[in-house]
Protein backbone atom coordinates (compact mmCIF):
# COMPACT_ATOMS: atom_id res chain seq x y z
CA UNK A 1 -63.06 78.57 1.21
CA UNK A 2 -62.77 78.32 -2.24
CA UNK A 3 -60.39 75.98 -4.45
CA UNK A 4 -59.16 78.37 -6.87
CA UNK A 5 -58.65 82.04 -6.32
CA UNK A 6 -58.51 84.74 -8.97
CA UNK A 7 -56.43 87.72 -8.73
CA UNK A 8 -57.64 90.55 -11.33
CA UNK A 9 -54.74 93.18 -12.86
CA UNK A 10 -55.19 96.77 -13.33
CA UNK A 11 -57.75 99.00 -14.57
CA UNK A 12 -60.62 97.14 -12.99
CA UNK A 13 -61.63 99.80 -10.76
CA UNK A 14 -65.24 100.00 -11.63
CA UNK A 15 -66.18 96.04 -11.80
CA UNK A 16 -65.97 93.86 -8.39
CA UNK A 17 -66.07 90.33 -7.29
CA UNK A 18 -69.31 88.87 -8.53
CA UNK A 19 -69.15 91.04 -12.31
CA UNK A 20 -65.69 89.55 -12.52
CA UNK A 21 -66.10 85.97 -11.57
CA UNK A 22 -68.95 85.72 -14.18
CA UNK A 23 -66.32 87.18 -16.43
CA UNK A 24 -63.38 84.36 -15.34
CA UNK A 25 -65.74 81.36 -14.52
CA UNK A 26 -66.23 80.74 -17.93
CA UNK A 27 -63.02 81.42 -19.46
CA UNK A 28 -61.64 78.84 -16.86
CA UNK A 29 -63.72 76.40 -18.01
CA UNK A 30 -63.13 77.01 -21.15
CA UNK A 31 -59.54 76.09 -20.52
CA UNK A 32 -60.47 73.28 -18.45
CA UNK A 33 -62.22 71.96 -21.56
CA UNK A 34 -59.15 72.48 -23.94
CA UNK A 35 -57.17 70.19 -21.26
CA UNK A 36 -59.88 67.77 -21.84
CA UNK A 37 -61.05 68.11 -17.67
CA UNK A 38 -64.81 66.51 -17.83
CA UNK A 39 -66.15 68.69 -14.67
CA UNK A 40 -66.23 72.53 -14.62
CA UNK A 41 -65.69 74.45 -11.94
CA UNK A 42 -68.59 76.40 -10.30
CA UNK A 43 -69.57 79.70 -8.52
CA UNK A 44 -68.39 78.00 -4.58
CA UNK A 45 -65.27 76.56 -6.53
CA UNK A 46 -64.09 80.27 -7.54
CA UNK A 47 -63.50 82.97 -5.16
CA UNK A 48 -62.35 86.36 -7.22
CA UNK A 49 -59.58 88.84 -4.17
CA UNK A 50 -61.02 92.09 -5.48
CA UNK A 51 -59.05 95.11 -4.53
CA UNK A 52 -59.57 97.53 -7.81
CA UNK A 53 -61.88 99.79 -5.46
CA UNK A 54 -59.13 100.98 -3.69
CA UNK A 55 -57.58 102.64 -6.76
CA UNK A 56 -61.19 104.40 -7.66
CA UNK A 57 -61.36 108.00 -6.94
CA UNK A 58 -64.03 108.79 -4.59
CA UNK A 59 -67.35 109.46 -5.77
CA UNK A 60 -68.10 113.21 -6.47
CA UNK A 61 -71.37 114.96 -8.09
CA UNK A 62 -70.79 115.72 -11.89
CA UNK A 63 -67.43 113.03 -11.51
CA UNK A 64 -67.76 110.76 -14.19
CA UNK A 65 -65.06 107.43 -14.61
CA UNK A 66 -61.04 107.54 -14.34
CA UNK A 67 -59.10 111.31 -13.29
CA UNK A 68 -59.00 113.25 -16.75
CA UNK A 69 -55.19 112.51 -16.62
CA UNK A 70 -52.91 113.69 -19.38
CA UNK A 71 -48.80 113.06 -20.55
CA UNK A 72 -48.60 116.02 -17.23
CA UNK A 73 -49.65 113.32 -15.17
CA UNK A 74 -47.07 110.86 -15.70
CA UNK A 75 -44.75 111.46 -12.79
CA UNK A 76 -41.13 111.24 -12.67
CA UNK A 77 -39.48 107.70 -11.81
CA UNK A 78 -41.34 105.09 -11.64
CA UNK A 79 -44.15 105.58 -13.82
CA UNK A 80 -42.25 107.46 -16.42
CA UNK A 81 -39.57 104.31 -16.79
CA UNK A 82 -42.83 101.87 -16.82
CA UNK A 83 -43.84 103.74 -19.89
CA UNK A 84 -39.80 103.43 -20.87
CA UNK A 85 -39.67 99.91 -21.01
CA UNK A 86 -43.95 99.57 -22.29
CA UNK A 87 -42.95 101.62 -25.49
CA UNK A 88 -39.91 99.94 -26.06
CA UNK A 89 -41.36 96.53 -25.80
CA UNK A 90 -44.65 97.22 -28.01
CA UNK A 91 -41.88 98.47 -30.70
CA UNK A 92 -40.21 94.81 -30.03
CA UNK A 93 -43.20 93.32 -31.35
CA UNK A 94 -44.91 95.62 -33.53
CA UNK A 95 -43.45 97.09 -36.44
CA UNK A 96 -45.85 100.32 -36.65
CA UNK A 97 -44.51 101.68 -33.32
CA UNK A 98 -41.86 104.08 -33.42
CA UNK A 99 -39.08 102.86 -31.11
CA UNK A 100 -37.71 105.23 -28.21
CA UNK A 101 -34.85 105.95 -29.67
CA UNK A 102 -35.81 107.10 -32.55
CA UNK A 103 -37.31 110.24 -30.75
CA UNK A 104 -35.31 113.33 -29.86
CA UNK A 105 -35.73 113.07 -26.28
CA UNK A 106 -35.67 110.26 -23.62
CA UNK A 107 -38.72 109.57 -21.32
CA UNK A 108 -38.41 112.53 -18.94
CA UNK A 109 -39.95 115.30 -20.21
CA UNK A 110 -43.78 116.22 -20.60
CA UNK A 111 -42.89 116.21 -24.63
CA UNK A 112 -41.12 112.94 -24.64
CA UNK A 113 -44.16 111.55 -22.34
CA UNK A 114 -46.21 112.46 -24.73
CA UNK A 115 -44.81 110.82 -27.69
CA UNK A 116 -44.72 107.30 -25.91
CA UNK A 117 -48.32 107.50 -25.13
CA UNK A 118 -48.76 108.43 -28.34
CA UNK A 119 -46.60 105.86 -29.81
CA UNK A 120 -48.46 103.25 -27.11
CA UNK A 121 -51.89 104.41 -29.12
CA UNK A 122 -50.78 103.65 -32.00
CA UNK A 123 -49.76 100.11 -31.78
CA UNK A 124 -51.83 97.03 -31.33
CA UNK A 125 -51.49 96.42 -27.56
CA UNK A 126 -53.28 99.36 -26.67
CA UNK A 127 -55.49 100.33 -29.75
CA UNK A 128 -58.68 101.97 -28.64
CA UNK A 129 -57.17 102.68 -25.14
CA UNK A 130 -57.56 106.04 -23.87
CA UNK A 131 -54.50 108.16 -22.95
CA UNK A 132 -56.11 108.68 -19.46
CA UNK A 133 -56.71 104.59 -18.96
CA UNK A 134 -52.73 103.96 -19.73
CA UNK A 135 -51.80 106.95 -17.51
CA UNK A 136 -54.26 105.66 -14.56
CA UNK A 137 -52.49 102.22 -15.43
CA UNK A 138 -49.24 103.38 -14.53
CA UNK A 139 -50.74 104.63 -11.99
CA UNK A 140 -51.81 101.90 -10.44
CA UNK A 141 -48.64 99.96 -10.63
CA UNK A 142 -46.78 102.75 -9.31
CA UNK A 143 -48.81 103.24 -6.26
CA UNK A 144 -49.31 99.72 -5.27
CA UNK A 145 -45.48 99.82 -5.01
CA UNK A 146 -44.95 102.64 -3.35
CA UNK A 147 -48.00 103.14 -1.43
CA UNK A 148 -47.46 101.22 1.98
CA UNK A 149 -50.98 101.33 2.96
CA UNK A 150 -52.87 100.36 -0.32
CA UNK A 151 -50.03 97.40 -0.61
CA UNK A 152 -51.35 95.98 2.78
CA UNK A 153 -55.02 96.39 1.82
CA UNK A 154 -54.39 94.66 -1.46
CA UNK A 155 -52.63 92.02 0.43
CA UNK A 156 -55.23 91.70 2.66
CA UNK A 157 -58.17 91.10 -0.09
CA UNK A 158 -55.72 88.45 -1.44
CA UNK A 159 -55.06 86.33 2.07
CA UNK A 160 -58.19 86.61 3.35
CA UNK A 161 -59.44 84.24 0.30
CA UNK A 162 -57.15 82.11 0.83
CA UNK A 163 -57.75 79.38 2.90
CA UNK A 164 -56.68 75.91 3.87
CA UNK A 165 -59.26 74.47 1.14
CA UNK A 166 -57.56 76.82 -2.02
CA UNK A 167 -55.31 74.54 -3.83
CA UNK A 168 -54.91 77.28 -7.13
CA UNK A 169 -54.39 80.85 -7.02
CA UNK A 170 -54.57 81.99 -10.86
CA UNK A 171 -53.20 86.14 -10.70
CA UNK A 172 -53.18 88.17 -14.00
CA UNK A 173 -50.80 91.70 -14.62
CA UNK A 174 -50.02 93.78 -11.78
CA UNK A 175 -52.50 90.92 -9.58
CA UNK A 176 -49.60 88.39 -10.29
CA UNK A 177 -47.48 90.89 -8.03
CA UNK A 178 -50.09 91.03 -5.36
CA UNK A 179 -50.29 87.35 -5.25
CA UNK A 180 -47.13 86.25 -5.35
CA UNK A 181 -46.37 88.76 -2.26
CA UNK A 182 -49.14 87.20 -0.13
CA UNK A 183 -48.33 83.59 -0.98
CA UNK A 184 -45.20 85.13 0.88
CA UNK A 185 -46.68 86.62 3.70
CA UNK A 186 -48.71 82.96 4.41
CA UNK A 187 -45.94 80.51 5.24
CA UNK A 188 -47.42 76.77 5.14
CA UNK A 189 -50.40 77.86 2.91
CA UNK A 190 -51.73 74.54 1.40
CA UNK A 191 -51.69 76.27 -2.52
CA UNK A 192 -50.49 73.59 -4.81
CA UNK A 193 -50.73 75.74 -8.32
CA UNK A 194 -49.76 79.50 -8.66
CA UNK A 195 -50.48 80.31 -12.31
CA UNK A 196 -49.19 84.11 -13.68
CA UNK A 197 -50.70 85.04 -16.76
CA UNK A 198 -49.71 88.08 -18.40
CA UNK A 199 -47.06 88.81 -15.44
CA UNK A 200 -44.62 91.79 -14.70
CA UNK A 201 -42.93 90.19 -12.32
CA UNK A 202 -39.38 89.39 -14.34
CA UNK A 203 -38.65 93.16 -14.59
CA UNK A 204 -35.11 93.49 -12.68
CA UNK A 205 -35.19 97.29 -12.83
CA UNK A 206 -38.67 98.35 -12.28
CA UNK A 207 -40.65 95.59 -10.22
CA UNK A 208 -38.61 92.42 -9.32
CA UNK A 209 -36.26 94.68 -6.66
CA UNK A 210 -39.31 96.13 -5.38
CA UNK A 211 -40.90 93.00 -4.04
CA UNK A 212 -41.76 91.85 -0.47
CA UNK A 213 -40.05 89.87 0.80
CA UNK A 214 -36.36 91.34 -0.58
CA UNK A 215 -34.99 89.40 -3.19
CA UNK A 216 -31.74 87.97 -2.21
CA UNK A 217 -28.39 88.32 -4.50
CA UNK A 218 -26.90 84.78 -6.29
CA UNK A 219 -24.05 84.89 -8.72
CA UNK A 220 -24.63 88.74 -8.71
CA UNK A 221 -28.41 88.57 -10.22
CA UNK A 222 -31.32 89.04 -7.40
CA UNK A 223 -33.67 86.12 -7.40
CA UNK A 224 -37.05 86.15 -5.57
CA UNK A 225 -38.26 84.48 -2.69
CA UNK A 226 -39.99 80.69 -3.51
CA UNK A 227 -43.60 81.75 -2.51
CA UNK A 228 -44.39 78.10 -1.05
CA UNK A 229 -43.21 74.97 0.03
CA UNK A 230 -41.46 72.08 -2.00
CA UNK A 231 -45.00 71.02 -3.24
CA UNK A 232 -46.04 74.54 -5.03
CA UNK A 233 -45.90 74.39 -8.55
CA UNK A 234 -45.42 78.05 -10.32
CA UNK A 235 -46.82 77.86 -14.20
CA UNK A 236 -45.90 81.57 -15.76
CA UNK A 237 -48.06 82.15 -19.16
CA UNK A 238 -47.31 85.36 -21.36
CA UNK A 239 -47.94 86.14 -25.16
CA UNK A 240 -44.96 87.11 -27.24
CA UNK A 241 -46.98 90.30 -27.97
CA UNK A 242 -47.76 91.52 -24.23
CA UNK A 243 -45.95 94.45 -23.69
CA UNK A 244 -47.11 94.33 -19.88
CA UNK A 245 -45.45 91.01 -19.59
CA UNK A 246 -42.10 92.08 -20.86
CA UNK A 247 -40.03 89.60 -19.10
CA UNK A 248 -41.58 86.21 -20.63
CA UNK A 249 -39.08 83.83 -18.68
CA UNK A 250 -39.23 83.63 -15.29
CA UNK A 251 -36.34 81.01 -14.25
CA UNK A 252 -33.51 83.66 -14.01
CA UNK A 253 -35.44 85.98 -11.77
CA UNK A 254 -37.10 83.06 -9.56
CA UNK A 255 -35.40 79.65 -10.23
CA UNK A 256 -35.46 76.78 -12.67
CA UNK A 257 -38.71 75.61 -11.30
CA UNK A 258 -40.87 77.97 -12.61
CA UNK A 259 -42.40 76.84 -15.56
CA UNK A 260 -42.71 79.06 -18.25
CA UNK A 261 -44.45 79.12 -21.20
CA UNK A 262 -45.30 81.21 -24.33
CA UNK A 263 -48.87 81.25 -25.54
CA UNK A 264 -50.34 82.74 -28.49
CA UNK A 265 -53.74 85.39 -27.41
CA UNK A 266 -53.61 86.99 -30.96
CA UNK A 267 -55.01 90.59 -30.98
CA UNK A 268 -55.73 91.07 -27.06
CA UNK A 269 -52.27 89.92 -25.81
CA UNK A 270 -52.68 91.11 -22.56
CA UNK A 271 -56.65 90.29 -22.05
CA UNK A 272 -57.34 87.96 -19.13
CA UNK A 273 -60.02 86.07 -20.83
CA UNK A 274 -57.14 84.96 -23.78
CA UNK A 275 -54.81 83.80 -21.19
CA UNK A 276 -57.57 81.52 -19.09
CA UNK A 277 -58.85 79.63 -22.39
CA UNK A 278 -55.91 78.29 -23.36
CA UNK A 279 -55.17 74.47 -22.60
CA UNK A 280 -51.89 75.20 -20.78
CA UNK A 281 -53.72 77.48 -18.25
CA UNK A 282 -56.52 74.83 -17.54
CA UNK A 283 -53.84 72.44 -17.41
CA UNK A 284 -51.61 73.68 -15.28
CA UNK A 285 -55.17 74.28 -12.93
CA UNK A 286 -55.56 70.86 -13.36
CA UNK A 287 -52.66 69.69 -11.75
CA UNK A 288 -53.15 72.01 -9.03
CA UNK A 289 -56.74 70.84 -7.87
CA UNK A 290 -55.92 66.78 -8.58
């Protein structure tokens, strides 16, 4: 089995394992070169859990790409509070996005749906991203926590690459969720590095009280599960910019052993390729294959 697994994040429905380990392979080695590392990985050293297929719509004659979703689509709940806390956060950190509360409405009616999409358009996270990507985004998130079935099958890519020779498990965006969970569900696995880049995971409200296993309450705050043994080391990257990764400190959520970190990816906060170049990414990969 491989030594490092990848775990992809949303919206990479249409790629698969071999289009997106040619896309990580180097950008791992790139950070393995910025934490001076003399030997590169390679293709057998890199394994890629791929489970975007099972958010692709079925093929269909005169079907082309993602559901033409619109503001409709963006149900009540969970999705609707996603896009809550997304707006809010891009306004955090950019000063050309209209807060939330500066609208007339809160985020639970098709108008007020619209106008954080909009708002989410506008700003420099998601500039040139369709409404219908950011809606199937939501999307995605939303069913992979509330969708029994497609959580096991995305568990399942994610275990079944891991094996007693992986030593690193590197998971970016909604894939940090998946990977975290099935470190879980694989008591005694021999992983020595989990690195989150660009991680959701810290969000009390919306994903932290949704994970499996439960988190369990201390001094009134829930804090999740340790996904390994005494050996695991957890390294948590996120831009100050990426509104996916609104929660940039881990500790409270998941103990003081987490270490976090805040990295700068410039314009493409939340791309994958930012996160894996930087020298505290191959680093922390270092110290997980040594």
């Amino acid at each position: 089995m491989a030594r490092v697994v990848a775990v992809h994040g949303v919206g990479k429905q249409t790629l698969g394992e071999e289009s997106l380990r040619r896309l990580w392979l180097p950008a791992l080695n790139d950070g393995l070169t910025r934490a001076r590392v003399p030997r590169p990985l390679t293709e057998p050293d890199v394994a890629v859990a791929f489970y975007g297929d099972l958010f692709r719509p079925q093929g269909e004659f005169l079907a082309v790409g993602d559901p033409p979703y619109t503001a409709a689509n963006a149900e009540e709940g969970l999705e609707q509070e996603l896009l809550l806390a997304w707006w809010q956060s891009a306004a955090d950190s950019d000063p050309a996005v209209v807060p939330p509360d500066a609208e007339d409405t809160l985020v639970s009616t098709p108008r007020s749906v619209q106008a954080g999409l909009r708002a989410l358009s506008g700003s420099r996270f998601f500039a040139g991203v369709a409404l219908r990507a950011m809606v199937f985004d939501l999307k995605q998130v939303s069913r992979y926590l509330t969708d029994p079935g497609l959580r096991a099958q995305a568990l399942a890519r994610v275990t079944d690459q891991i094996g007693e020779d992986t030593r690193v498990v590197v998971a970016h965006s909604l894939g940090s969720v998946v990977a975290y969970e099935a470190l879980c569900a694989r008591p005694g696995h021999q992983v020595r590095a989990l690195v989150t880049i660009g991680s959701p995971l810290g969000i009390s409200n919306l994903i932290l009280h949704r994970l499996q296993p439960s988190p369990v309450t201390l001094g009134g705050r829930p804090r999740g599960v340790w996904p390994g043994g005494e050996r695991l080391v957890w390294t948590n990257l996120a831009d100050a910019g990426d509104v996916v990764a609104l929660v940039k400190d881990l500790r409270p959520a998941f103990g003081a052993q987490v270490r976090c970190a805040v990295v700068h990816n410039g314009a493409t906060a939340h791309d994958a390729s930012a996160y894996l170049t930087d020298r505290l990414c191959g680093q922390a990969i270092t110290d997980g294959l040594a």
